[in-house]
Protein backbone atom coordinates (compact mmCIF):
# COMPACT_ATOMS: atom_id res chain seq x y z
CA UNK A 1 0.00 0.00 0.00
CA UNK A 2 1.28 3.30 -1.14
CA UNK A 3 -0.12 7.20 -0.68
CA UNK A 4 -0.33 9.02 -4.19
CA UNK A 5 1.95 12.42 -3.46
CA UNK A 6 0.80 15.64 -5.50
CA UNK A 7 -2.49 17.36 -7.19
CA UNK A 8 -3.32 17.91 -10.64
CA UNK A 9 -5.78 20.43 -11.43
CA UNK A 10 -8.28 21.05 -14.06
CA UNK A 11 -7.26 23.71 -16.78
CA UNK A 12 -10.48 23.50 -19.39
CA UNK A 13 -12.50 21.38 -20.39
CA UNK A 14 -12.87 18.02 -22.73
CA UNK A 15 -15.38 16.40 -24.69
CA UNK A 16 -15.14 12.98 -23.15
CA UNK A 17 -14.68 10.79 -20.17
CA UNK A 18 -10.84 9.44 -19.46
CA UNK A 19 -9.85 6.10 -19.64
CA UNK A 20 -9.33 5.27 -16.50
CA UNK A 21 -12.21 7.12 -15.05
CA UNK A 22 -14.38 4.48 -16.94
CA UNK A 23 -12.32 1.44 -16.04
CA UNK A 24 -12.73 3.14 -12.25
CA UNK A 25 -16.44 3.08 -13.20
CA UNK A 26 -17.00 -0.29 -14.51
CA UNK A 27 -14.49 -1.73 -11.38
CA UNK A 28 -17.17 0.24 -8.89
CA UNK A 29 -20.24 -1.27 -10.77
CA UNK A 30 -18.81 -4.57 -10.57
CA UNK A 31 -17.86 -4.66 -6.84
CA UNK A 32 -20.51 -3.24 -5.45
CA UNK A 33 -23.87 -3.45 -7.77
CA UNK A 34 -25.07 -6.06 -5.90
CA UNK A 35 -25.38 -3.98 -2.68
CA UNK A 36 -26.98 -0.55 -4.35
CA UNK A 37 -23.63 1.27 -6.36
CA UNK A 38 -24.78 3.04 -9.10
CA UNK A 39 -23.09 5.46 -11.58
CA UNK A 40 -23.54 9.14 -10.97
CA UNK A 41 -21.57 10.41 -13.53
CA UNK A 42 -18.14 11.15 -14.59
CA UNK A 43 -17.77 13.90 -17.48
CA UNK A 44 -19.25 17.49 -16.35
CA UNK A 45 -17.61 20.39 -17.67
CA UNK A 46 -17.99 23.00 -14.30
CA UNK A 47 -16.63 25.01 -11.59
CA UNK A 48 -16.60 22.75 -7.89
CA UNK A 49 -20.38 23.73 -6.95
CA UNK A 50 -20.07 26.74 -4.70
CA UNK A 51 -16.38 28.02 -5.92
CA UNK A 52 -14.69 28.98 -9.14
CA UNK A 53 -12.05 26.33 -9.29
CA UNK A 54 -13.01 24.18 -12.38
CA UNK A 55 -14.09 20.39 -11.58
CA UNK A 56 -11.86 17.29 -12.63
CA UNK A 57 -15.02 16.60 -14.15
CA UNK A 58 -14.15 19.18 -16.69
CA UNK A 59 -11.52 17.10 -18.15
CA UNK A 60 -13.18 13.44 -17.43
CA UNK A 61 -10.58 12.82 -14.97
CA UNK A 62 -13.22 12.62 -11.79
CA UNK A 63 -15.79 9.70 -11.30
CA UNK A 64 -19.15 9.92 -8.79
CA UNK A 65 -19.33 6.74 -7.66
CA UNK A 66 -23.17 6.43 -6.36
CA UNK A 67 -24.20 4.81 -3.35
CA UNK A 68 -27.59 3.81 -2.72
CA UNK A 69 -29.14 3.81 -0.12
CA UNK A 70 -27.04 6.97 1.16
CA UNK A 71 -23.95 6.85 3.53
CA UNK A 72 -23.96 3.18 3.33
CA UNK A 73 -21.36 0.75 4.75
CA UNK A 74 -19.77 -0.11 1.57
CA UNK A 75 -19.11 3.23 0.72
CA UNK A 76 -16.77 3.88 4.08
CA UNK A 77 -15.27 0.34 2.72
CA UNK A 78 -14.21 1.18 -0.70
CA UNK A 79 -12.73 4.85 0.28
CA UNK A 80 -10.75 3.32 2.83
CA UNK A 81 -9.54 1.03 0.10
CA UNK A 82 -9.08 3.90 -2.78
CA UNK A 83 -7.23 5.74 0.28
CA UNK A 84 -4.58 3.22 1.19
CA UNK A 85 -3.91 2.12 -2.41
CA UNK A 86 -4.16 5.59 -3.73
CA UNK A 87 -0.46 5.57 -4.61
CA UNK A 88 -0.78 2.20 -6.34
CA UNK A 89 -3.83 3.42 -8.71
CA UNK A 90 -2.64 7.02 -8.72
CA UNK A 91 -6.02 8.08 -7.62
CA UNK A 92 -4.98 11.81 -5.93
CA UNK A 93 -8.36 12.81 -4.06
CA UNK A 94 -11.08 10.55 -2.34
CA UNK A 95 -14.43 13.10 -1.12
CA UNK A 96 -17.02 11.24 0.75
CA UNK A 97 -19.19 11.66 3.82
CA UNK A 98 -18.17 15.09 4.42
CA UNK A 99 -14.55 14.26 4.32
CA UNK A 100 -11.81 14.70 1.92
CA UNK A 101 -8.35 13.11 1.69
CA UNK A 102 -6.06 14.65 -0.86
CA UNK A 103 -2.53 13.75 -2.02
CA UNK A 104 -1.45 17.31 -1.60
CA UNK A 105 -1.84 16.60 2.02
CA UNK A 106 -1.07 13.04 1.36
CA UNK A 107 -0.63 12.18 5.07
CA UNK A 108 -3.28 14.63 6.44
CA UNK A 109 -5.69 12.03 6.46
CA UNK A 110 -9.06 12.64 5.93
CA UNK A 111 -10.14 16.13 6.63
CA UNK A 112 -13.36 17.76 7.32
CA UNK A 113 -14.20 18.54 3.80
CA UNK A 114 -16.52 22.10 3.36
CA UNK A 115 -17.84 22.04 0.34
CA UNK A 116 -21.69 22.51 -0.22
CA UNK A 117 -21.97 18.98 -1.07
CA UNK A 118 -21.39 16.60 1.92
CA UNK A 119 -21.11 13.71 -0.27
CA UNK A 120 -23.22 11.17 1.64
CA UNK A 121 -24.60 9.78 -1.88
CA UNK A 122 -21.57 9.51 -3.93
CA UNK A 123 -17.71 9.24 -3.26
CA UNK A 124 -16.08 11.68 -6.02
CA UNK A 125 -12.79 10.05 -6.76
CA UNK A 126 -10.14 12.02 -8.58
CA UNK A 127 -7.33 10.39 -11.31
CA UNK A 128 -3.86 11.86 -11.93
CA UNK A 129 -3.51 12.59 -15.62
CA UNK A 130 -0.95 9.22 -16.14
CA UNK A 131 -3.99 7.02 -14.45
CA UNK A 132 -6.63 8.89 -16.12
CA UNK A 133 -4.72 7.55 -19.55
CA UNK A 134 -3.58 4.30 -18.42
CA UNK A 135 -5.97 2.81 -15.20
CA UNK A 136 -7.52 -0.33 -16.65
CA UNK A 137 -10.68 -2.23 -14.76
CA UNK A 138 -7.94 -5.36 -14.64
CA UNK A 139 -5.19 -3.16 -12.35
CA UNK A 140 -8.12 -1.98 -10.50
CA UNK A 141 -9.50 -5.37 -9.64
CA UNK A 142 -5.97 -6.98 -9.34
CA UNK A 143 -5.12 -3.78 -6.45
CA UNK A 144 -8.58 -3.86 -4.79
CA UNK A 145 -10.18 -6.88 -5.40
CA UNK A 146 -13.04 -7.41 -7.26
CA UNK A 147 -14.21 -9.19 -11.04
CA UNK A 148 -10.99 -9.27 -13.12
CA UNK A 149 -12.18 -8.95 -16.91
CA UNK A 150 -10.98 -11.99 -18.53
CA UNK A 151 -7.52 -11.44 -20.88
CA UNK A 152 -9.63 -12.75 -24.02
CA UNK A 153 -12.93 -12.30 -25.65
CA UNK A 154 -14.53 -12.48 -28.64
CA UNK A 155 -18.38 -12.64 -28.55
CA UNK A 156 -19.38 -13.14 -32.05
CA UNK A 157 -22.93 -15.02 -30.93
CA UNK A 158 -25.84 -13.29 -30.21
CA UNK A 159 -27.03 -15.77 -27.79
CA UNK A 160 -23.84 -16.26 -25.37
CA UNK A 161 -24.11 -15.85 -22.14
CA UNK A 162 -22.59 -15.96 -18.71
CA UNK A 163 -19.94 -13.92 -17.37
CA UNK A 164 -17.95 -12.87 -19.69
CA UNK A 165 -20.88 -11.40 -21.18
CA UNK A 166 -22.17 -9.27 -17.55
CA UNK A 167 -18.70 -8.28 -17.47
CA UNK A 168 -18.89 -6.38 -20.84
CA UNK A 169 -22.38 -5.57 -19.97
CA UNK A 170 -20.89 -3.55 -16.94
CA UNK A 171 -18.47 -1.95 -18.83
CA UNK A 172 -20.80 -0.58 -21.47
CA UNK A 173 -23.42 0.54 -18.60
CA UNK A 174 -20.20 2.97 -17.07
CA UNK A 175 -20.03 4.32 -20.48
CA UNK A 176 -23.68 4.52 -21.73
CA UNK A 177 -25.93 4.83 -18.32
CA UNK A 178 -28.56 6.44 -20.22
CA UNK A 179 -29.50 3.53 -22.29
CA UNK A 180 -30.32 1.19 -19.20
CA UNK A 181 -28.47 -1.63 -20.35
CA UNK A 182 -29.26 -4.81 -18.12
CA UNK A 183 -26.59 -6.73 -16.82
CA UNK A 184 -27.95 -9.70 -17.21
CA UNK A 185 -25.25 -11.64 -18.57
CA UNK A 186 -26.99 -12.28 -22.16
CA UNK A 187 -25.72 -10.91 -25.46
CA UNK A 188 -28.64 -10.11 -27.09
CA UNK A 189 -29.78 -7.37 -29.71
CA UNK A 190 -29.26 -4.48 -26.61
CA UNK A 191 -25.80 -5.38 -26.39
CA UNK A 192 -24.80 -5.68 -29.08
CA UNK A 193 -26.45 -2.25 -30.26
CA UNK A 194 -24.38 -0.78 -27.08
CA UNK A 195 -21.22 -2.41 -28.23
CA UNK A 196 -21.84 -0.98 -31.97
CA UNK A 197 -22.50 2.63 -30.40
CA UNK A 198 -19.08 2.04 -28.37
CA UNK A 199 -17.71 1.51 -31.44
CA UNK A 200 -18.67 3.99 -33.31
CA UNK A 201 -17.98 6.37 -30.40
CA UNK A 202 -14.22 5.67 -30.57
CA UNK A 203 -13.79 5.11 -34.38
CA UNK A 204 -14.06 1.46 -34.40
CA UNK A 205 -15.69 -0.90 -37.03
CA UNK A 206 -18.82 -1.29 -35.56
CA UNK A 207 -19.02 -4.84 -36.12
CA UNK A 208 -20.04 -5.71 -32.73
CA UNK A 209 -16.91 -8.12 -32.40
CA UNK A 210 -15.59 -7.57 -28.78
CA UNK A 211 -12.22 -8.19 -29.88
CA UNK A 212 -8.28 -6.50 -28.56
CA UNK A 213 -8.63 -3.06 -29.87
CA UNK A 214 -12.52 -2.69 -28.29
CA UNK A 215 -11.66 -4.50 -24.70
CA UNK A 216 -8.86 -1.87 -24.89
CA UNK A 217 -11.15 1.16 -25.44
CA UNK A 218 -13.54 0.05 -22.54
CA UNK A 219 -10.49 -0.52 -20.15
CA UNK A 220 -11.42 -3.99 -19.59
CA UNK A 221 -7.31 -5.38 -19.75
């Protein structure tokens, strides 16, 4: 276990989420679905609510990882975890139940955070710029525990299913929330419409073919 030392800031805004925001998404979705996590957003190009500083949000680099119902155990448990292996995953600012811990205080601990928000719904979870690039659902897992994505998949039938298939499905729910994908571990016509908009999304053949270059893109390893 290892402290991430130092703070990035935003500087302007981008027109999509970071790589390892989403793999930080799909990890959080896959951990903790079964007890109420849900994904409450990661690209939102603002100032902090109630300053001027702009939001990591801005530049896709901050997730809002949703916990239902509110202030619930889990959520203490997984910043604890993002805390201790901070250094590990380069995450550089954990906010949650109206407390903040922030590698430019790296061994402050968590401090009374005063913001408006008190963050009893949601732990907002900041990436360095090398982890917002590079973070991958795998490294997550592997650090943290959790699903680790399989290395290979190629879903080419329309009517596989099992886990392989839930774990894609999780992915592509980080990435698309608004288009309610189940996870239901079934590749059927909604999933592989959600893998075609992926792929279009990131200049990919939208073939539907889960293969190297479209686990890549979804940070699935």
């Amino acid at each position: 276990m290892a402290l991430h030392v130092g703070y990035q800031g935003a500087t302007g805004c981008l027109p999509d989420a970071q790589p390892g925001a989403r793999a930080l998404m799909a990890w959080w979705l896959a951990r903790f679905g079964g007890r109420g996590a849900i994904n409450s957003g990661i690209l939102n190009c603002r100032p902090v609510v109630g300053g001027t500083a702009r939001s990591l949000h801005s530049e896709g680099r901050a997730a809002d990882l949703g916990v239902r119902p509110v202030n619930a155990a889990y959520g203490h448990e997984a910043a604890s975890l993002l805390h201790a292996h901070s250094g590990e995953l380069g995450i550089q600012c954990v906010i949650w139940s109206r407390g903040i811990w922030s590698g430019s205080q790296p061994n402050a601990g968590f401090r009374l955070y005063k913001g408006q928000n008190p963050h009893l719904d949601h732990l907002h979870v900041e990436l360095s710029w090398p982890s917002a690039r590079t973070l991958t659902q795998a490294r997550i897992a592997q650090v943290l525990g959790g699903v680790i994505p399989v290395r290979v998949l190629k879903l080419k039938n329309p009517h596989m299913r099992g886990e392989d298939v839930r774990r894609l499905q999780i992915a592509l729910a980080a990435r698309f929330p608004s288009l309610g994908l189940g996870i239901d571990g079934t590749f059927g016509p909604k999933t592989d419409k959600a893998v075609k908009k992926f792929q279009r999304s990131v200049n990919l053949t939208p073939d539907g073919d889960v293969g190297p270059r479209t686990r890549a893109a979804l940070g699935l390893g």
